[in-house]
Protein backbone atom coordinates (compact mmCIF):
# COMPACT_ATOMS: atom_id res chain seq x y z
CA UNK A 1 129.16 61.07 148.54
CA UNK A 2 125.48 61.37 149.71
CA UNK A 3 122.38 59.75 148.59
CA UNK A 4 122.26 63.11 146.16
CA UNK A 5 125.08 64.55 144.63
CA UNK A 6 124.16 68.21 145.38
CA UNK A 7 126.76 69.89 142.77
CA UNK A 8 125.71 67.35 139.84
CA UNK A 9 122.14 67.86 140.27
CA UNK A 10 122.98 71.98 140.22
CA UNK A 11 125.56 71.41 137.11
CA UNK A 12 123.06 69.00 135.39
CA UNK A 13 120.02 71.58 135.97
CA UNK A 14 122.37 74.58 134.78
CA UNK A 15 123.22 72.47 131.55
CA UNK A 16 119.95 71.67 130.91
CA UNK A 17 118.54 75.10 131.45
CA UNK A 18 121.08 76.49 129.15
CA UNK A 19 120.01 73.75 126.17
CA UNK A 20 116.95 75.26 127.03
CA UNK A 21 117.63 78.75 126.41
CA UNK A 22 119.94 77.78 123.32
CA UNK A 23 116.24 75.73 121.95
CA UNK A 24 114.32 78.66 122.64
CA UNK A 25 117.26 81.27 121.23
CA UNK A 26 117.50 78.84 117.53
CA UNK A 27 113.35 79.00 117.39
CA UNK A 28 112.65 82.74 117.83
CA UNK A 29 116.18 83.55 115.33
CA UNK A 30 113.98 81.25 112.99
CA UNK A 31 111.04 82.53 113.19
CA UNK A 32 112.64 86.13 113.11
CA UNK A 33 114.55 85.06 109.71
CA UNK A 34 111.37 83.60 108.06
CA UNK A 35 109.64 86.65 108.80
CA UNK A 36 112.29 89.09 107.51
CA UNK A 37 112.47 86.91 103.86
CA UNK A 38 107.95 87.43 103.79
CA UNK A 39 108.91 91.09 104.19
CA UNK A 40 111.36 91.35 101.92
CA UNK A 41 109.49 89.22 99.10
CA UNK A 42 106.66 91.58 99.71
CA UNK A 43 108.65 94.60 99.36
CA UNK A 44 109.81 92.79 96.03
CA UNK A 45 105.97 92.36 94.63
CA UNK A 46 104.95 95.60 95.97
CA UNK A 47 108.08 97.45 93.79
CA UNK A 48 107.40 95.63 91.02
CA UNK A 49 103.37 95.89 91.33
CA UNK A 50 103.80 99.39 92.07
CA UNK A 51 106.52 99.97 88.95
CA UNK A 52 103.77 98.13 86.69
CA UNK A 53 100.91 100.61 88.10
CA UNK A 54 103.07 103.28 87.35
CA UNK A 55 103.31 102.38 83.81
CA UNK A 56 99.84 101.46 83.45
CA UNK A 57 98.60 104.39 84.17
CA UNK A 58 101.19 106.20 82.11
CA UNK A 59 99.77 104.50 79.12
CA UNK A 60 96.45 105.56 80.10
CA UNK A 61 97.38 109.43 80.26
CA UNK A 62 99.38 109.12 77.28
CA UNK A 63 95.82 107.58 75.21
CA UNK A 64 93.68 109.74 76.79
CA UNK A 65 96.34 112.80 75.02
CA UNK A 66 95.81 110.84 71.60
CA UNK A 67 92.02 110.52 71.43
CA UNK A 68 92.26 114.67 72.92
CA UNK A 69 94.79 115.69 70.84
CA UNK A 70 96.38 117.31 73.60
CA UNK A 71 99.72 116.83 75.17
CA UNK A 72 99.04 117.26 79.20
CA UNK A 73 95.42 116.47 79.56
CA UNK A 74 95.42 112.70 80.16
CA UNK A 75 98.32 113.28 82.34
CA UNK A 76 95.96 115.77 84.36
CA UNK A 77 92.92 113.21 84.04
CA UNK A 78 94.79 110.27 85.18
CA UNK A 79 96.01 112.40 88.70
CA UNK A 80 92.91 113.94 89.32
CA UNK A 81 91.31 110.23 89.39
CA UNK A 82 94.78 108.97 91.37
CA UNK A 83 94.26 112.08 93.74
CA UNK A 84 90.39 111.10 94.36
CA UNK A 85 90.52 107.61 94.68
CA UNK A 86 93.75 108.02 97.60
CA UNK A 87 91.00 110.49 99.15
CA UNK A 88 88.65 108.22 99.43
CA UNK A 89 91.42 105.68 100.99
CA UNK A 90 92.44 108.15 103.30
CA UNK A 91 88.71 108.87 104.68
CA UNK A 92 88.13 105.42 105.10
CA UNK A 93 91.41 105.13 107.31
CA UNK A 94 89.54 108.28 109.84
CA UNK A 95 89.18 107.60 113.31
CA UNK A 96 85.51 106.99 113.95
CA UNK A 97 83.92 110.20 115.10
CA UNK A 98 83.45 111.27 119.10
CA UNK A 99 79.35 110.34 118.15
CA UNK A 100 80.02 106.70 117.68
CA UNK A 101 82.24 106.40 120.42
CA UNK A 102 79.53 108.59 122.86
CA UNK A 103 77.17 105.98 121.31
CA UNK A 104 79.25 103.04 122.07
CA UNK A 105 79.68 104.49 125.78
CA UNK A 106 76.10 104.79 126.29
CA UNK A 107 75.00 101.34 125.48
CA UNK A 108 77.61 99.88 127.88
CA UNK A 109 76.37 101.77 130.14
CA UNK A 110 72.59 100.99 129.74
CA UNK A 111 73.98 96.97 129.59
CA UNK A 112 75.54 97.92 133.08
CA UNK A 113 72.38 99.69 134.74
CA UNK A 114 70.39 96.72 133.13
CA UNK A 115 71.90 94.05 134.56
CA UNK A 116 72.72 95.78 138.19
CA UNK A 117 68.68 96.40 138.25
CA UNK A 118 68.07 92.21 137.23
CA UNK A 119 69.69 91.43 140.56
CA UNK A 120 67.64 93.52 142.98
């Protein structure tokens, strides 16, 4: 036997590299599990949020047809404002137009030319 045991020090780094993996394996199937319960306690509150906006607004329709005196008017009411207000959420979702983006490109590009010019 030498001054180093060449096979322990190889065995000894291969154990320890393996804990190492095994450490690193346990945190991320933590982390993975503890994001997986947030998703499915949000797809919980969104169900039941979504179940109680669905009733809500049912409600709604169905007062609206008492104070009309009609039996599908509120019902139309209540989806025509359902229908507006998810077309104003999907506008606001839009890409930003090709002018803001030329716009964007053309003040980086006068920053550029502005400072290139400061160092002559």
């Amino acid at each position: 036997m030498g001054f180093f045991d060449n096979n322990g020090l190889v065995d000894l780094l291969k154990n320890y590299l393996k804990t190492q993996f095994e450490l690193v394996k346990l945190d991320i199937q933590e982390r993975l599990e503890a994001l997986l319960e947030r998703i499915f306690k949000f797809v919980i509150l969104a169900f039941a949020v979504g179940i109680g906006v669905l009733f809500l607004l049912h409600g709604i329709a169905n007062m609206i047809n008492a104070y009309l005196g009609s039996p599908f008017w509120g019902h139309l009411i209540v989806s025509g404002a359902c229908f507006i207000v998810g077309g104003i959420m999907v506008a606001s979702f839009r890409k930003p137009t090709d002018d803001v983006e030329s716009e964007v490109e053309e003040i980086a590009e006068e920053d550029i030319t502005a400072d290139e010019s400061d160092t002559e």
